[in-house]
N, C-alpha and C. Protein backbone atom coordinates (compact mmCIF):
# COMPACT_ATOMS: atom_id res chain seq x y z
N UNK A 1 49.87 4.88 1.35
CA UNK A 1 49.27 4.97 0.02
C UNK A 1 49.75 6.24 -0.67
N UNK A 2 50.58 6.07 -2.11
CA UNK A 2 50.96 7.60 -2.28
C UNK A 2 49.58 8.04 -2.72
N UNK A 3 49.93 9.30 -3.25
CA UNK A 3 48.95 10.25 -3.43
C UNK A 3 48.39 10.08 -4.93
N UNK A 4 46.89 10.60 -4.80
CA UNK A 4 46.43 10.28 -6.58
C UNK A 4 46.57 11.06 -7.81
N UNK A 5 46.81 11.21 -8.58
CA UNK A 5 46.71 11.84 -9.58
C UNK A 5 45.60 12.88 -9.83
N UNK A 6 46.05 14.29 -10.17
CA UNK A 6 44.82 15.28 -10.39
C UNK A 6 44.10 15.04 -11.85
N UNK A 7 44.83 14.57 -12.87
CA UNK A 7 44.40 14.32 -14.03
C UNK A 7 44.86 13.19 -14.72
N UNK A 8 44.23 12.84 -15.82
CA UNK A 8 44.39 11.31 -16.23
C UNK A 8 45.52 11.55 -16.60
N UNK A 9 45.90 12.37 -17.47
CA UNK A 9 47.78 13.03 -17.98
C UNK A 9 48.42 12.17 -17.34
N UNK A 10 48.28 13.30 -15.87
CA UNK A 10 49.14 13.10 -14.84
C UNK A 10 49.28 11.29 -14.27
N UNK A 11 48.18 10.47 -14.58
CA UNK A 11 48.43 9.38 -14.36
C UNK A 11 48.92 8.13 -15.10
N UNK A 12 48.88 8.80 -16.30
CA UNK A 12 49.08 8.16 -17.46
C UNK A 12 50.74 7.87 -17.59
N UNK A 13 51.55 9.41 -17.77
CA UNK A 13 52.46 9.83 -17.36
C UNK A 13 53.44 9.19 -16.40
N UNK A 14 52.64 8.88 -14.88
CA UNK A 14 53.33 8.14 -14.25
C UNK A 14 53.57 6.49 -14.20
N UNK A 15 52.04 6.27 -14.86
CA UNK A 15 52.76 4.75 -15.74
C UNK A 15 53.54 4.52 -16.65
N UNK A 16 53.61 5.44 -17.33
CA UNK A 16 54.67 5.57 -18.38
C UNK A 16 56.14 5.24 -17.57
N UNK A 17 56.20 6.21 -16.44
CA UNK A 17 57.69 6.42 -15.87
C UNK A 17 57.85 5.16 -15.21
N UNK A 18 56.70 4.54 -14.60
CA UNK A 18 57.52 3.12 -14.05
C UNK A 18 57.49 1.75 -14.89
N UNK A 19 56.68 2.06 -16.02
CA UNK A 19 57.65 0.97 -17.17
C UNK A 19 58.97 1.01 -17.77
N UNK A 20 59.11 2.68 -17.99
CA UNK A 20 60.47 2.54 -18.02
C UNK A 20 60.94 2.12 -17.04
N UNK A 21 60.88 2.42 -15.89
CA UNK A 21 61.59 1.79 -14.61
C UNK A 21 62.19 -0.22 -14.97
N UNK A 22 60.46 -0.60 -15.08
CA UNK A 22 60.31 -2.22 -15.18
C UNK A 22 61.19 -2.51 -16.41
N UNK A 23 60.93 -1.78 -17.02
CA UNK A 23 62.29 -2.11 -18.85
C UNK A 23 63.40 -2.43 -18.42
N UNK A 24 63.78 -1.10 -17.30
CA UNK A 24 65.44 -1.12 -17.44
C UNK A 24 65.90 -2.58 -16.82
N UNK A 25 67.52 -2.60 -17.19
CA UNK A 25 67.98 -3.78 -17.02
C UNK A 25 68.61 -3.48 -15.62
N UNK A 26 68.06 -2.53 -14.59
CA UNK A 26 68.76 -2.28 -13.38
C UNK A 26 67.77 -1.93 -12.70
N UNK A 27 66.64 -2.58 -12.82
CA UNK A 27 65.37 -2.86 -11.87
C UNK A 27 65.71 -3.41 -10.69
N UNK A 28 65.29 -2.69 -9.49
CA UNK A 28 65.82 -2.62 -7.84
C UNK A 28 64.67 -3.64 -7.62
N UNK A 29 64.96 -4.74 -7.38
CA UNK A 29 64.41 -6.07 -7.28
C UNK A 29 63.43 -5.70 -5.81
N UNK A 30 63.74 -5.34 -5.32
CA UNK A 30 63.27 -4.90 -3.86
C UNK A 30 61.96 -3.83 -3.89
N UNK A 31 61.84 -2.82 -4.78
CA UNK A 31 61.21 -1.93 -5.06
C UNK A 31 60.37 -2.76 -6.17
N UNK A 32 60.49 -3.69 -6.81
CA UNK A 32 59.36 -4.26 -8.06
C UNK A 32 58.12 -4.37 -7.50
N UNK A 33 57.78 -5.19 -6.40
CA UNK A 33 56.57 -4.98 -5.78
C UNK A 33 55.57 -3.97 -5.41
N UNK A 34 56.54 -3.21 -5.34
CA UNK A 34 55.85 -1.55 -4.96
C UNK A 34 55.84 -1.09 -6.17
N UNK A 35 56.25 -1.07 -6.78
CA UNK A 35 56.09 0.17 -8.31
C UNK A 35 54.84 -1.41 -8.89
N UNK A 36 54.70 -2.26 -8.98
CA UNK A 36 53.81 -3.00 -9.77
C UNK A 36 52.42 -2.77 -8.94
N UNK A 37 52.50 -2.92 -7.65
CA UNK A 37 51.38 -2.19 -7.23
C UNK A 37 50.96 -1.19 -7.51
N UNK A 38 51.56 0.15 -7.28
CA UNK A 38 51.51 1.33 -7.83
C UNK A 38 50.94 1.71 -9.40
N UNK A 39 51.35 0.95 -9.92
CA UNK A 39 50.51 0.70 -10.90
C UNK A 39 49.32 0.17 -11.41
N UNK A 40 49.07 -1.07 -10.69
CA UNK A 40 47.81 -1.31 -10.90
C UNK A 40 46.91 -0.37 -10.14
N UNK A 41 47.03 0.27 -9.13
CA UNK A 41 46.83 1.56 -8.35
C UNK A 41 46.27 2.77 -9.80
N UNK A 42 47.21 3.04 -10.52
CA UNK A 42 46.89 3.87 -11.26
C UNK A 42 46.23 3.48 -12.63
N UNK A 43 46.12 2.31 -13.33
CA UNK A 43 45.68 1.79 -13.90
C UNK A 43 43.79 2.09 -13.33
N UNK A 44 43.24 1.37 -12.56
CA UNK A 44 42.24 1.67 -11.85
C UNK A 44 42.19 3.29 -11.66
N UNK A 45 42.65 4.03 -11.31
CA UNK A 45 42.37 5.32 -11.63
C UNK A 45 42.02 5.61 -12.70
N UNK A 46 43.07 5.45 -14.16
CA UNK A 46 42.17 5.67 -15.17
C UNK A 46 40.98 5.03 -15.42
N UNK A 47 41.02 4.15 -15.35
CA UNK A 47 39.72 3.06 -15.78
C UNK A 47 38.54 4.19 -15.12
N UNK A 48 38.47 4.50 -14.03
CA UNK A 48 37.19 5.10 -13.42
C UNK A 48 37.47 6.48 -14.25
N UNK A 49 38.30 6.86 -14.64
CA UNK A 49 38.37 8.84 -15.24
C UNK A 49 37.87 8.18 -16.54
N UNK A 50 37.97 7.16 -17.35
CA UNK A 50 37.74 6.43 -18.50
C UNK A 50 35.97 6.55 -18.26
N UNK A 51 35.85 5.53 -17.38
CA UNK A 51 34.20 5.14 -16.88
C UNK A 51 33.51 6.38 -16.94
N UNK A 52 33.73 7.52 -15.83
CA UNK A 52 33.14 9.29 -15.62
C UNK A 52 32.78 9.26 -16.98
N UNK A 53 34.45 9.77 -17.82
CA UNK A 53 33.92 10.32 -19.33
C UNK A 53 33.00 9.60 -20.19
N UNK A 54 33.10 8.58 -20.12
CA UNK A 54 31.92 7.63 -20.93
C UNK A 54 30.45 7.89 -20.64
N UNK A 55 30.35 8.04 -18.99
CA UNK A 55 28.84 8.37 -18.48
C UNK A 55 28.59 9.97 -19.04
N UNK A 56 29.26 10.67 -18.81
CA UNK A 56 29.36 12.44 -18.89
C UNK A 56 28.85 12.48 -20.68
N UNK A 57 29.50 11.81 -21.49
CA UNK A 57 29.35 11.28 -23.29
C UNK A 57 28.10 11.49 -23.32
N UNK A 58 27.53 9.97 -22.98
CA UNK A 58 26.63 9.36 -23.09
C UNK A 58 25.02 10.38 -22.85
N UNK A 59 25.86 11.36 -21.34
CA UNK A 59 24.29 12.40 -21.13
C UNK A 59 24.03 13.02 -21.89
N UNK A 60 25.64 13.19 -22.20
CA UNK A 60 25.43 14.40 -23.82
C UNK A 60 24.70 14.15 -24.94
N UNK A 61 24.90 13.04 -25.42
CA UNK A 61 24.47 12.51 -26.54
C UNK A 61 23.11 12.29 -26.41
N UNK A 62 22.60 11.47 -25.29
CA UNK A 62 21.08 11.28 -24.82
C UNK A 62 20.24 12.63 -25.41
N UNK A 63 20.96 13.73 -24.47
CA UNK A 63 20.50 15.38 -24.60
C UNK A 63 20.29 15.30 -25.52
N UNK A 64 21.17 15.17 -26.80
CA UNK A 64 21.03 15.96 -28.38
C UNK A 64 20.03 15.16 -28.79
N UNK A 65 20.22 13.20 -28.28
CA UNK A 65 19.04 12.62 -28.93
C UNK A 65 17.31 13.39 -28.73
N UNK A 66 17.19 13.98 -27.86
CA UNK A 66 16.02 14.56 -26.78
C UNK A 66 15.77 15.44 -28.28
N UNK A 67 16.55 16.67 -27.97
CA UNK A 67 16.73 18.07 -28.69
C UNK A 67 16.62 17.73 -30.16
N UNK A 68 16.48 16.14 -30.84
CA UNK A 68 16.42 16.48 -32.21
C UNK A 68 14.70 16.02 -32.50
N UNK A 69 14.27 15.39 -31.37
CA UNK A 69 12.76 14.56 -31.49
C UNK A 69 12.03 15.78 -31.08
């Protein structure tokens, strides 16, 4: 299993690099399986750094709702 990403950047970033990969017209037929995994791999990473920030939002906002009643 490679290793995960420290920040969404950083994962974002590396989907970026293996679509270019999937674009090019000299895609290593052998390696497609693994970089398409790898991706949905990191895809799901964001989704949950996506999910965190939404919950982390949401306390915030709750808070201010609190702090204005």
């Amino acid at each position: 299993m490679a290793e995960q990403p420290t920040t969404y950047a950083e994962a974002l970033a590396e989907l970026d690099d293996i679509l270019d990969e999937l674009e090019s017209a000299d895609v290593d037929v052998d390696q497609l399986a693994e970089r398409v995994r790898r991706a949905a791999e990191l895809i799901g990473t964001c989704r949950e750094r996506i999910g965190a920030a939404r919950m982390q939002i949401d306390e915030v906002v709750a808070g201010l709702e609190t702090d204005e009643q």
